[in-house]
PDB file of N, CA and C in Angstrom:
ATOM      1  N   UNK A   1       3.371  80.744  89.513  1.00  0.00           N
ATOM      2  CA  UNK A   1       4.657  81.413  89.563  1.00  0.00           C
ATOM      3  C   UNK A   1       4.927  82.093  88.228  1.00  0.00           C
ATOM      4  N   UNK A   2       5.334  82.978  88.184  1.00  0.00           N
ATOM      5  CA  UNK A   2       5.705  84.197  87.104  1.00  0.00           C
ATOM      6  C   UNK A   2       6.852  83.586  86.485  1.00  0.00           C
ATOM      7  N   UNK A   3       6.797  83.055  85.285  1.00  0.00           N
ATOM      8  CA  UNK A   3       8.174  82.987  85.045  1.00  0.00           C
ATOM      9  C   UNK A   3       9.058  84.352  84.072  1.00  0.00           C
ATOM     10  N   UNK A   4      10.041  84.480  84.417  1.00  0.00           N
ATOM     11  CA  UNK A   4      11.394  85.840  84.167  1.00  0.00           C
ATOM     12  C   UNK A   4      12.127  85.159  83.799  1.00  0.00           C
ATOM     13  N   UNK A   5      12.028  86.148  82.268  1.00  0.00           N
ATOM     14  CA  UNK A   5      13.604  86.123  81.581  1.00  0.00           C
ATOM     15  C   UNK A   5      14.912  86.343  82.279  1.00  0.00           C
ATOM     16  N   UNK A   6      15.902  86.242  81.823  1.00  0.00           N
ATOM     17  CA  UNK A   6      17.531  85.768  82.508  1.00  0.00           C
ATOM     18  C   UNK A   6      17.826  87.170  82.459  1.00  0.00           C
ATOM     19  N   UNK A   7      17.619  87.818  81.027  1.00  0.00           N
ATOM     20  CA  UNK A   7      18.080  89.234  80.742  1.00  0.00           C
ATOM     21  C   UNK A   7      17.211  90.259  81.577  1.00  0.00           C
ATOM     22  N   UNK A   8      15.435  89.980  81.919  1.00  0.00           N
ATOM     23  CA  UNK A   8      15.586  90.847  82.909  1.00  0.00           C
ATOM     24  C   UNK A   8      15.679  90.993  84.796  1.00  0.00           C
ATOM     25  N   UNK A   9      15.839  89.546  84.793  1.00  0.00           N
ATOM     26  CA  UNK A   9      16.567  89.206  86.183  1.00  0.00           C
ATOM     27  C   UNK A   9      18.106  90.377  86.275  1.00  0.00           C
ATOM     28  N   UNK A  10      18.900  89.967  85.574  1.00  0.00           N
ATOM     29  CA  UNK A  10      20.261  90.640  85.229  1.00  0.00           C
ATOM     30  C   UNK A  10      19.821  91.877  85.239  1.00  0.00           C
ATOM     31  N   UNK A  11      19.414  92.527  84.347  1.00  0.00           N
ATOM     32  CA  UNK A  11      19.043  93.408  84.476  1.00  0.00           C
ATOM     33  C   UNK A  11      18.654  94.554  85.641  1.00  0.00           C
ATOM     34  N   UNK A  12      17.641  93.885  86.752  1.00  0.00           N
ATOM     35  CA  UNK A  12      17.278  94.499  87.639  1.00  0.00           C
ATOM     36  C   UNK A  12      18.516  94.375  88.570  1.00  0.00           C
ATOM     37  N   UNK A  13      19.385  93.266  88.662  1.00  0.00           N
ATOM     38  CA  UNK A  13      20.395  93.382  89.915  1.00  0.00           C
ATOM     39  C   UNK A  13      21.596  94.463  89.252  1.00  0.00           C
ATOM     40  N   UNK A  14      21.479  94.343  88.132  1.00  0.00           N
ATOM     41  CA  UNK A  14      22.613  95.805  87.758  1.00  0.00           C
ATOM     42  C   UNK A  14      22.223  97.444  88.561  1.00  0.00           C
ATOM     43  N   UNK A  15      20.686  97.232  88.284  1.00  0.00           N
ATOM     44  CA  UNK A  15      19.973  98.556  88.989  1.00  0.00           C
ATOM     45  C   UNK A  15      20.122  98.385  90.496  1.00  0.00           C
ATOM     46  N   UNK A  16      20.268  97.116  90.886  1.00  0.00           N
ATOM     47  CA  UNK A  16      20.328  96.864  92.194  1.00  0.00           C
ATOM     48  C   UNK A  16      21.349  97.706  92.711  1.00  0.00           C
ATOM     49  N   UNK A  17      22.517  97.598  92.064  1.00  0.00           N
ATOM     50  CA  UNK A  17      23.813  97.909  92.516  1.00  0.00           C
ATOM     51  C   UNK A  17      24.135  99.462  92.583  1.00  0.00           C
ATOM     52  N   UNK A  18      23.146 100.116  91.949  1.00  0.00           N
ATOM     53  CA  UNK A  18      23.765 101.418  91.552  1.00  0.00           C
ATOM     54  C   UNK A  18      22.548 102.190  92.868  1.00  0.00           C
ATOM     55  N   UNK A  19      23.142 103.915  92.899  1.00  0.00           N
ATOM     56  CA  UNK A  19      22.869 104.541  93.854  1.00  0.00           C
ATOM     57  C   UNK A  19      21.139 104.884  93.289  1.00  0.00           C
ATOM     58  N   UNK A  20      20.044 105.240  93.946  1.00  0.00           N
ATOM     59  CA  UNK A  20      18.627 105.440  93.966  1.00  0.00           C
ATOM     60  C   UNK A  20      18.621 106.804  93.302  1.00  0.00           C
ATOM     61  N   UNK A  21      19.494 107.618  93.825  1.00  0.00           N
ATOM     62  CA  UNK A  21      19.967 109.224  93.042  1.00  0.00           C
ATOM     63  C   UNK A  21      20.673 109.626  92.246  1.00  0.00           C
ATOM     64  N   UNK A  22      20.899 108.567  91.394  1.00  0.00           N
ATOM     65  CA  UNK A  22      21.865 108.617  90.564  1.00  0.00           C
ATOM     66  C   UNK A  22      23.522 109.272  90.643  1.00  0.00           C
ATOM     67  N   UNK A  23      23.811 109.022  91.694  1.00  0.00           N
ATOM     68  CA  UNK A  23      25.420 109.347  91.944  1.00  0.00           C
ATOM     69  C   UNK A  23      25.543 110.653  92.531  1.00  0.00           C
ATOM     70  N   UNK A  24      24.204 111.072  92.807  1.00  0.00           N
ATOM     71  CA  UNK A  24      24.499 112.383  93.596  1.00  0.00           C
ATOM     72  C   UNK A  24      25.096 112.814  95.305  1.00  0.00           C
ATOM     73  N   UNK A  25      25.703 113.559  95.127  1.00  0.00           N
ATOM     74  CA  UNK A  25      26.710 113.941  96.645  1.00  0.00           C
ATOM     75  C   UNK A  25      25.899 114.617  97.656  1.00  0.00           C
ATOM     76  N   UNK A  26      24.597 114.626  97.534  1.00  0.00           N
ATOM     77  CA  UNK A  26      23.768 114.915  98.973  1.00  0.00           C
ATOM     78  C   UNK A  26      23.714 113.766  99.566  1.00  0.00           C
ATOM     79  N   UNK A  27      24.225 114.098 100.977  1.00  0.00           N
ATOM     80  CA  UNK A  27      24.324 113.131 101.872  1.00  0.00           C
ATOM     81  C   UNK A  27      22.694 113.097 102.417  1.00  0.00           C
ATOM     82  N   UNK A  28      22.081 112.550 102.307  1.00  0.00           N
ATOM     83  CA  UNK A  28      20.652 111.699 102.148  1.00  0.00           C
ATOM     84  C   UNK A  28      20.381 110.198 102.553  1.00  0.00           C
ATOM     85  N   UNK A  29      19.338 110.056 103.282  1.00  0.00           N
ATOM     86  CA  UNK A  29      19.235 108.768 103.616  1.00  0.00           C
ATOM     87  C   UNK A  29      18.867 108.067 102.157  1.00  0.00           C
ATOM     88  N   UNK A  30      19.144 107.047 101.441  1.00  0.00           N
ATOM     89  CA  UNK A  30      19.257 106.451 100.412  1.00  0.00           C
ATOM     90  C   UNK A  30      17.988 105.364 100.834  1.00  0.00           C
ATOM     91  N   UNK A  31      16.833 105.114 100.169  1.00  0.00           N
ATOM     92  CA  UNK A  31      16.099 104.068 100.131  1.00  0.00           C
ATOM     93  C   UNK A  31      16.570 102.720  99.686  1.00  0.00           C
ATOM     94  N   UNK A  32      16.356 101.566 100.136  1.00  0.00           N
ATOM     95  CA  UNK A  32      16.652 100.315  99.771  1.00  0.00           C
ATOM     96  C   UNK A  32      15.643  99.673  98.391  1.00  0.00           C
ATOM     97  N   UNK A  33      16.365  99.807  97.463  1.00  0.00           N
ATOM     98  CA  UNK A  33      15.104  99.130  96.276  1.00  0.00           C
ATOM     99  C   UNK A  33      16.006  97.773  96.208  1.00  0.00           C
ATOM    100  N   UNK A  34      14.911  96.797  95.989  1.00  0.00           N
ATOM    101  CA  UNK A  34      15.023  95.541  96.302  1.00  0.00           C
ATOM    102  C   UNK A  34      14.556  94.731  94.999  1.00  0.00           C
ATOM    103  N   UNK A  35      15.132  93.891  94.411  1.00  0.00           N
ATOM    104  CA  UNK A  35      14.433  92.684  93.568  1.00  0.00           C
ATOM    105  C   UNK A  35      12.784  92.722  93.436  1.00  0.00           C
ATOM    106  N   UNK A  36      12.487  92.568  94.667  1.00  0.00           N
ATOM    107  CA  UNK A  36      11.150  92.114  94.821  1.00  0.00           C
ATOM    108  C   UNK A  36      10.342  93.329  94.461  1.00  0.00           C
ATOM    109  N   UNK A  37      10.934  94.738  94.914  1.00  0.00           N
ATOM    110  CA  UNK A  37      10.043  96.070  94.989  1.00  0.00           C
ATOM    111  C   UNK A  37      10.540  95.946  92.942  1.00  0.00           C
ATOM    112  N   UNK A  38      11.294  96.013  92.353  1.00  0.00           N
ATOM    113  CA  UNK A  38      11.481  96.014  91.118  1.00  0.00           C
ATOM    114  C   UNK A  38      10.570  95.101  90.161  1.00  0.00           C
ATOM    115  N   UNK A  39       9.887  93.991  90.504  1.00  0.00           N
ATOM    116  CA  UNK A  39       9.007  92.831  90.163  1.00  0.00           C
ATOM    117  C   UNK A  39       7.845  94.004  90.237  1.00  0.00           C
ATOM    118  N   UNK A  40       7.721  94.242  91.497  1.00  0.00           N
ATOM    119  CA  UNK A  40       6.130  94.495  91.985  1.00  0.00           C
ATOM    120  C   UNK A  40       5.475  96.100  90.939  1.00  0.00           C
ATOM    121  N   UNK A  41       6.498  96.723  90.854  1.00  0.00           N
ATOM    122  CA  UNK A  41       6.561  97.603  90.180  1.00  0.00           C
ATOM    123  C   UNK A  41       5.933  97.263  88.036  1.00  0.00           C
ATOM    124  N   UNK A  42       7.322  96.641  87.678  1.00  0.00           N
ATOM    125  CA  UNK A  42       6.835  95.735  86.697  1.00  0.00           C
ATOM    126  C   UNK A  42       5.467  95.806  86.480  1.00  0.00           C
ATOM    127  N   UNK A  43       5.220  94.690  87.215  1.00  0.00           N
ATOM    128  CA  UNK A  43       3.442  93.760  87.374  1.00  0.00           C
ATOM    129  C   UNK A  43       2.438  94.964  87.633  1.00  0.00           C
ATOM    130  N   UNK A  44       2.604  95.892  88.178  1.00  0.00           N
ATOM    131  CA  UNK A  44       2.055  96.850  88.231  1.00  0.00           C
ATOM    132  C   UNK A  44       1.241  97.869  87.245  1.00  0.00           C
ATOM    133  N   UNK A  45       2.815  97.855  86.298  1.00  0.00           N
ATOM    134  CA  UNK A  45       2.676  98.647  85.004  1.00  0.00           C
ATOM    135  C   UNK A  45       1.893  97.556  84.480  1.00  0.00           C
ATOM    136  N   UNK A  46       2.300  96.345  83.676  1.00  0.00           N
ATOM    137  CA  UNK A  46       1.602  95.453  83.401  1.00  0.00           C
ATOM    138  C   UNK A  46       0.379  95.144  83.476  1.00  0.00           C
ATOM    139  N   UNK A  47      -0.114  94.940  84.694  1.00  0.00           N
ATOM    140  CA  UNK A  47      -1.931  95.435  85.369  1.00  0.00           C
ATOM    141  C   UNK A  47      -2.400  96.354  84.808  1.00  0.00           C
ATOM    142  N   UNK A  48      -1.819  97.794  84.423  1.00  0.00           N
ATOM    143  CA  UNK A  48      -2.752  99.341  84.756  1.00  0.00           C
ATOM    144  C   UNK A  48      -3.230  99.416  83.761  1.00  0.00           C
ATOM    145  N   UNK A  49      -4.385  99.605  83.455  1.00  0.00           N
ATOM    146  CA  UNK A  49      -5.360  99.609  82.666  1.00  0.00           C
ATOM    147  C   UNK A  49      -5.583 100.980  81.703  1.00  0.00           C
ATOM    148  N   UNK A  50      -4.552 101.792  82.254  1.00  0.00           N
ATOM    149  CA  UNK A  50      -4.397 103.410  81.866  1.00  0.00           C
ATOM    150  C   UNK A  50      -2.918 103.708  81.970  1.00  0.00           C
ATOM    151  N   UNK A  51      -2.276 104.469  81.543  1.00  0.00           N
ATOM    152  CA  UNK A  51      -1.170 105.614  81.882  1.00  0.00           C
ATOM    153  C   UNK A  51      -1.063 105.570  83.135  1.00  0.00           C
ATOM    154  N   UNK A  52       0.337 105.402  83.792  1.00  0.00           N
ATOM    155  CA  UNK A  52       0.354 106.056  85.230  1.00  0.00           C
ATOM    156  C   UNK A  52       1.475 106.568  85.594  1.00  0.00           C
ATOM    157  N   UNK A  53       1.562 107.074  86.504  1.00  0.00           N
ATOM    158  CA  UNK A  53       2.699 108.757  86.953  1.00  0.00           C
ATOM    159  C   UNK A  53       3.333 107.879  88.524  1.00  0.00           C
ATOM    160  N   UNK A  54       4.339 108.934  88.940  1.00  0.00           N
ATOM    161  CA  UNK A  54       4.946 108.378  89.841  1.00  0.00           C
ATOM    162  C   UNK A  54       4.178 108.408  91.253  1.00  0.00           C
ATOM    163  N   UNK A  55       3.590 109.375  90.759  1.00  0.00           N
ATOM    164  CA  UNK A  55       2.402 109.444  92.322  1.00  0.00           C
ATOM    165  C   UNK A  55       1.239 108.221  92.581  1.00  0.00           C
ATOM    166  N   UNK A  56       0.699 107.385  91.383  1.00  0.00           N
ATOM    167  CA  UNK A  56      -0.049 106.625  90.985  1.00  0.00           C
ATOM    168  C   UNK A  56       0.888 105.437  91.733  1.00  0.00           C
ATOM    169  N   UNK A  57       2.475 104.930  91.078  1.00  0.00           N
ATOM    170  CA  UNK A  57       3.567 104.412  92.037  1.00  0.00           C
ATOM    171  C   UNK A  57       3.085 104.307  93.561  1.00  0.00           C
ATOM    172  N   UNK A  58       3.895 105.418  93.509  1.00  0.00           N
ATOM    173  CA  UNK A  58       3.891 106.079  95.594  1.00  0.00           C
ATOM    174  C   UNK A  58       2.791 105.548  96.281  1.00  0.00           C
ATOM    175  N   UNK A  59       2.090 106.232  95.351  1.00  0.00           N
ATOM    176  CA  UNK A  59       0.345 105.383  96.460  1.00  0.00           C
ATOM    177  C   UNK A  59      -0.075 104.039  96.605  1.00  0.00           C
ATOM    178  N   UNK A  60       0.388 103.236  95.319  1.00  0.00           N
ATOM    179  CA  UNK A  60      -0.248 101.786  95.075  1.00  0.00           C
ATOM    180  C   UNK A  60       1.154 100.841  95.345  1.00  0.00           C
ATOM    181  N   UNK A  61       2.460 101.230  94.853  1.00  0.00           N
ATOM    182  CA  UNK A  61       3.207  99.871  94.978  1.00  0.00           C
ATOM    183  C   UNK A  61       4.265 100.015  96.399  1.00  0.00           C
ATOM    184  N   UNK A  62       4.593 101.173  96.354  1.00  0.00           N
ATOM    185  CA  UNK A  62       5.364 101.692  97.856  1.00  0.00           C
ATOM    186  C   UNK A  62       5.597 102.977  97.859  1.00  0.00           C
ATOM    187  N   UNK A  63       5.995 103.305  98.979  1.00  0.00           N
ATOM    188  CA  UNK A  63       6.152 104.707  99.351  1.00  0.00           C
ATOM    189  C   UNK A  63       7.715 105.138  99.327  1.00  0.00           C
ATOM    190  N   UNK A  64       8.395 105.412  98.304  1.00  0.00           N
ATOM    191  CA  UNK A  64       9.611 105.350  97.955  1.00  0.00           C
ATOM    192  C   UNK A  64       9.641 107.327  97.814  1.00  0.00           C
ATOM    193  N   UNK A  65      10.402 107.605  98.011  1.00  0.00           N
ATOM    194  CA  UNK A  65      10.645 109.413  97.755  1.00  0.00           C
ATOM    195  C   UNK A  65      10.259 109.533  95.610  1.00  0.00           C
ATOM    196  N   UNK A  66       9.622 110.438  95.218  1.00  0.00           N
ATOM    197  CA  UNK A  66       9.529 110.384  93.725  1.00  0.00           C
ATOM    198  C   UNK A  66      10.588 110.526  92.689  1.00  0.00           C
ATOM    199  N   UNK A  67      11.709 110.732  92.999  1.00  0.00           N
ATOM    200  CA  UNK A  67      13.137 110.679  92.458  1.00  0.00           C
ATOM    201  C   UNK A  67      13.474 109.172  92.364  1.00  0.00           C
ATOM    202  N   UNK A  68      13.229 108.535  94.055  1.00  0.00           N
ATOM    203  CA  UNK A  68      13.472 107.333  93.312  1.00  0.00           C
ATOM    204  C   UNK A  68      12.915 106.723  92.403  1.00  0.00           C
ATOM    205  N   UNK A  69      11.697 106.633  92.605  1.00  0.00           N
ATOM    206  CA  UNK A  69      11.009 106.141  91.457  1.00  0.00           C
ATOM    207  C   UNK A  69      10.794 106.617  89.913  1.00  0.00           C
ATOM    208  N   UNK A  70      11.143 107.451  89.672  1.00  0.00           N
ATOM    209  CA  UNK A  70      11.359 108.727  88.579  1.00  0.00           C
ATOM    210  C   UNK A  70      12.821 107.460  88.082  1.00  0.00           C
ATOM    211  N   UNK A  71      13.872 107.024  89.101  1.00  0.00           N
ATOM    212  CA  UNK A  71      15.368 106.424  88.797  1.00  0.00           C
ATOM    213  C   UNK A  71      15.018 104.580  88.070  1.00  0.00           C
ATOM    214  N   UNK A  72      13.936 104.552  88.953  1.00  0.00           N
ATOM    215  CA  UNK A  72      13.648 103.276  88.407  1.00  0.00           C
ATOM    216  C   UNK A  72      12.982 103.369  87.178  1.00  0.00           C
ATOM    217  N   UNK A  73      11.887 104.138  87.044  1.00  0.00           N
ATOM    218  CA  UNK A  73      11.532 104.350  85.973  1.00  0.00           C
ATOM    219  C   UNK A  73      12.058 104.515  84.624  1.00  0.00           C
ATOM    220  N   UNK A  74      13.098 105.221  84.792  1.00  0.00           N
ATOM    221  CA  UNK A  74      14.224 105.535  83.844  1.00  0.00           C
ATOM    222  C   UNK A  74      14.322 104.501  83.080  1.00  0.00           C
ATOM    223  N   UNK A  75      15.080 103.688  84.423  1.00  0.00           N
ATOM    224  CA  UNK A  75      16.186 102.577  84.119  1.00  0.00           C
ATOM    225  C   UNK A  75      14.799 101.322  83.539  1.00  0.00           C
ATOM    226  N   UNK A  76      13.576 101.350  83.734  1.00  0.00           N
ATOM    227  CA  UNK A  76      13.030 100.376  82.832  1.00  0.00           C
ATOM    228  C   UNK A  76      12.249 100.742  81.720  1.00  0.00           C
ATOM    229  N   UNK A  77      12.222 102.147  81.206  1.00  0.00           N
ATOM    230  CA  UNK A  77      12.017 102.707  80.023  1.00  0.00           C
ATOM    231  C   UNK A  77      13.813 101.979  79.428  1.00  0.00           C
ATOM    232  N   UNK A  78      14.718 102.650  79.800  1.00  0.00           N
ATOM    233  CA  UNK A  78      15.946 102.335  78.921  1.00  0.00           C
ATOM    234  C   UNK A  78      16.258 100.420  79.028  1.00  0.00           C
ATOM    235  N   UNK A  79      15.388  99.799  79.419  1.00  0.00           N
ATOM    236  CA  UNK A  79      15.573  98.249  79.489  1.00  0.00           C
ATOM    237  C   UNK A  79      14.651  98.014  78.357  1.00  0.00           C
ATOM    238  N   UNK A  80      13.785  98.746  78.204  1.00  0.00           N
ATOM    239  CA  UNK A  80      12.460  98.412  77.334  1.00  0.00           C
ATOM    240  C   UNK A  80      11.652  97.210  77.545  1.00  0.00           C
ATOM    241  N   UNK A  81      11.264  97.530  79.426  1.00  0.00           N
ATOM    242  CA  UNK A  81       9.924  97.237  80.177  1.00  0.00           C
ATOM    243  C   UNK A  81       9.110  98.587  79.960  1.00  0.00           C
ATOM    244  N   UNK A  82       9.689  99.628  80.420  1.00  0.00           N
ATOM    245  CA  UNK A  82       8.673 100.546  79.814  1.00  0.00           C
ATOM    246  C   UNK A  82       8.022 101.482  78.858  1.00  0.00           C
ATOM    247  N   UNK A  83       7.341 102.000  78.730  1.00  0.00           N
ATOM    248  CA  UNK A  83       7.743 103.223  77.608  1.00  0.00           C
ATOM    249  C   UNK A  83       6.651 104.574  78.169  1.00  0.00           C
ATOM    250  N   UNK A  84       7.769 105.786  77.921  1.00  0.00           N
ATOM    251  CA  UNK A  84       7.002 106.696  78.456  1.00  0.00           C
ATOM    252  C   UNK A  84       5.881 107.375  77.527  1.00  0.00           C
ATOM    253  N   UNK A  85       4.598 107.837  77.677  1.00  0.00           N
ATOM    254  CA  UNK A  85       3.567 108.263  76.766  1.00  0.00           C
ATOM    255  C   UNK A  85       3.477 109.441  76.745  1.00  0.00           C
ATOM    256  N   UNK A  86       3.765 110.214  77.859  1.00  0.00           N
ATOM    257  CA  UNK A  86       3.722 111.941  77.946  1.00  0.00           C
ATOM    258  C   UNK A  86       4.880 112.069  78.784  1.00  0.00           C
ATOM    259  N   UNK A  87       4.862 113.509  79.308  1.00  0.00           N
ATOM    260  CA  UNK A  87       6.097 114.452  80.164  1.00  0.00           C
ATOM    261  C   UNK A  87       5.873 113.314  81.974  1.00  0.00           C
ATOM    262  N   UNK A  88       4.343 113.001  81.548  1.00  0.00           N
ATOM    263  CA  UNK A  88       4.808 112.490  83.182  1.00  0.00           C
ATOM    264  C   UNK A  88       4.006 110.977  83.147  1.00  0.00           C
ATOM    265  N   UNK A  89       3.852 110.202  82.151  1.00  0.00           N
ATOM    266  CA  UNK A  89       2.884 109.028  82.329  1.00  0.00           C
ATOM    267  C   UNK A  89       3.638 108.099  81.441  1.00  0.00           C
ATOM    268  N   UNK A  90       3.589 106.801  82.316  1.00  0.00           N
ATOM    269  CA  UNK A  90       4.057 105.570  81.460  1.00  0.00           C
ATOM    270  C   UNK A  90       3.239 104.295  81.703  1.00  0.00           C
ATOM    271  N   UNK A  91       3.490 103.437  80.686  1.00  0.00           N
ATOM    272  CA  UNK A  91       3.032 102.558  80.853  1.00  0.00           C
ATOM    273  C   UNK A  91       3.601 101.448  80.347  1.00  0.00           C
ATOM    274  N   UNK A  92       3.953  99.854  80.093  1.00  0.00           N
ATOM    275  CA  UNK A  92       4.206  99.045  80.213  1.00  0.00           C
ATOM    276  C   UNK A  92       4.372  98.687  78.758  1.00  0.00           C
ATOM    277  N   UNK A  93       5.575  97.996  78.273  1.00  0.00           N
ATOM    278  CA  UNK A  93       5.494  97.627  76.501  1.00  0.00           C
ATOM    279  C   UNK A  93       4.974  96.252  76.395  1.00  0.00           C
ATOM    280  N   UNK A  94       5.008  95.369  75.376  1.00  0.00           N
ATOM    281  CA  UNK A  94       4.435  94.113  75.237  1.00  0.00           C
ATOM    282  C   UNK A  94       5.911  93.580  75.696  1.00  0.00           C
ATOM    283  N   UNK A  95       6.731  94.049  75.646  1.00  0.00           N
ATOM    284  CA  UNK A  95       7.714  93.019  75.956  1.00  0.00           C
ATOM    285  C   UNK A  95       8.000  92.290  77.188  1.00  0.00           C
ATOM    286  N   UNK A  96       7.383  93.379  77.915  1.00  0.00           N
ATOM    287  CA  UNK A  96       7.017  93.250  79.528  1.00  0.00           C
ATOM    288  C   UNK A  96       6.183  92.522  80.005  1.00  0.00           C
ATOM    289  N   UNK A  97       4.666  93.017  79.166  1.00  0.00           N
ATOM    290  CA  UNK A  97       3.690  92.080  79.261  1.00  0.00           C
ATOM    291  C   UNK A  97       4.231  90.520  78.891  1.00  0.00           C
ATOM    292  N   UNK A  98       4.841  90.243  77.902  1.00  0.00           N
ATOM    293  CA  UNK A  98       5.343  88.895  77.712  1.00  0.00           C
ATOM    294  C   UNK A  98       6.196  88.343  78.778  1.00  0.00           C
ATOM    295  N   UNK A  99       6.981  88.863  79.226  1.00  0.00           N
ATOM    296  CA  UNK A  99       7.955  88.289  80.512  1.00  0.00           C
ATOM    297  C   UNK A  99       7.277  88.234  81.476  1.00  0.00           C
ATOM    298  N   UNK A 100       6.054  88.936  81.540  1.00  0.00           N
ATOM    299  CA  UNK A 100       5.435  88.520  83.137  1.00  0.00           C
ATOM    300  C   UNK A 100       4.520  87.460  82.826  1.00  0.00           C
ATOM    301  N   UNK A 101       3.969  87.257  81.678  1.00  0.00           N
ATOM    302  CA  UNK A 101       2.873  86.343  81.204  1.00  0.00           C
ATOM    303  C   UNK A 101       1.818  87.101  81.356  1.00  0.00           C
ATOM    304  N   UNK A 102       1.145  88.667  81.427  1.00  0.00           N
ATOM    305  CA  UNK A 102       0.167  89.304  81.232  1.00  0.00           C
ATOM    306  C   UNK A 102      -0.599  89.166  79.898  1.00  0.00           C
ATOM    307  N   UNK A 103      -1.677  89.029  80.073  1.00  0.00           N
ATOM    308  CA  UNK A 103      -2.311  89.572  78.496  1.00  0.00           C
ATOM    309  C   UNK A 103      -3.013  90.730  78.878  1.00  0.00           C
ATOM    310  N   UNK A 104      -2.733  91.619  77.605  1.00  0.00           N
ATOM    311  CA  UNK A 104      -3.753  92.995  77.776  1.00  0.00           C
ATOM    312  C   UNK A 104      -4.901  93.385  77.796  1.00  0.00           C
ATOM    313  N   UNK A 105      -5.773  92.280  77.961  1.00  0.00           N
ATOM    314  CA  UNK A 105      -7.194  92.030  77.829  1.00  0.00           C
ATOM    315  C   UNK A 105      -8.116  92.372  78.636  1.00  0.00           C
ATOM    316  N   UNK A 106      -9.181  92.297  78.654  1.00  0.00           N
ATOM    317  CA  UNK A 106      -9.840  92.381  80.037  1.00  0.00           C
ATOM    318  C   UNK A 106     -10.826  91.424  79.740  1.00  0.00           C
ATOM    319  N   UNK A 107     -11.212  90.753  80.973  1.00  0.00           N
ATOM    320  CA  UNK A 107     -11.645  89.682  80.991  1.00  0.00           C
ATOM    321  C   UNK A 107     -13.284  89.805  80.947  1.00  0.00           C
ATOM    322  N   UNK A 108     -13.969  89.151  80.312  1.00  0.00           N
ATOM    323  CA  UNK A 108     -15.703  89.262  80.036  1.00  0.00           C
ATOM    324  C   UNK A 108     -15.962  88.550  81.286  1.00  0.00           C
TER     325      UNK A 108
END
């Protein structure tokens, strides 16, 4: 079992609460992001062995529209789970790696 910090439990249910489009007035079917899709995401970055983009997302952790995930992304660059490396690639800080219990290693 993974053990998670308090601050970024809290954290993710604040994102929970707020709109996927950031408060925008197109009436749009709104995707459900969930606790669990917010973890999986995480662990994800955490895993990737390289830089990865929202399409890298879409394909491997769910199939969410790229705005949303562009929203989540945001919101865990500004938590400082992530950090962005270029205009379109991020990847995971140690702080992250520490809350999930990752090491950055690769295994012999």
């Amino acid at each position: 079992m993974v053990a998670l910090s308090a601050r970024w439990i809290d954290n993710c249910r604040v994102q929970l609460g707020r709109s996927a489009c950031g408060g925008c007035s197109l009436n749009i079917k709104k995707q459900k992001v969930t606790f669990e899709d917010q973890i999986n995401l995480v662990l994800f970055a955490c895993y990737a062995t390289t830089p990865f983009t929202t399409a890298d997302i879409q394909e491997a952790v769910f199939d969410f529209h790229r705005t949303t995930i562009y929203s989540l992304l945001q919101a865990h660059v500004k938590a400082g789970y992530l950090e962005r490396v270029s205009e379109s690639h991020y990847r995971a800080t140690q702080y992250a790696k520490d809350i999930m219990n990752v090491r950055g290693e690769v295994a012999a």
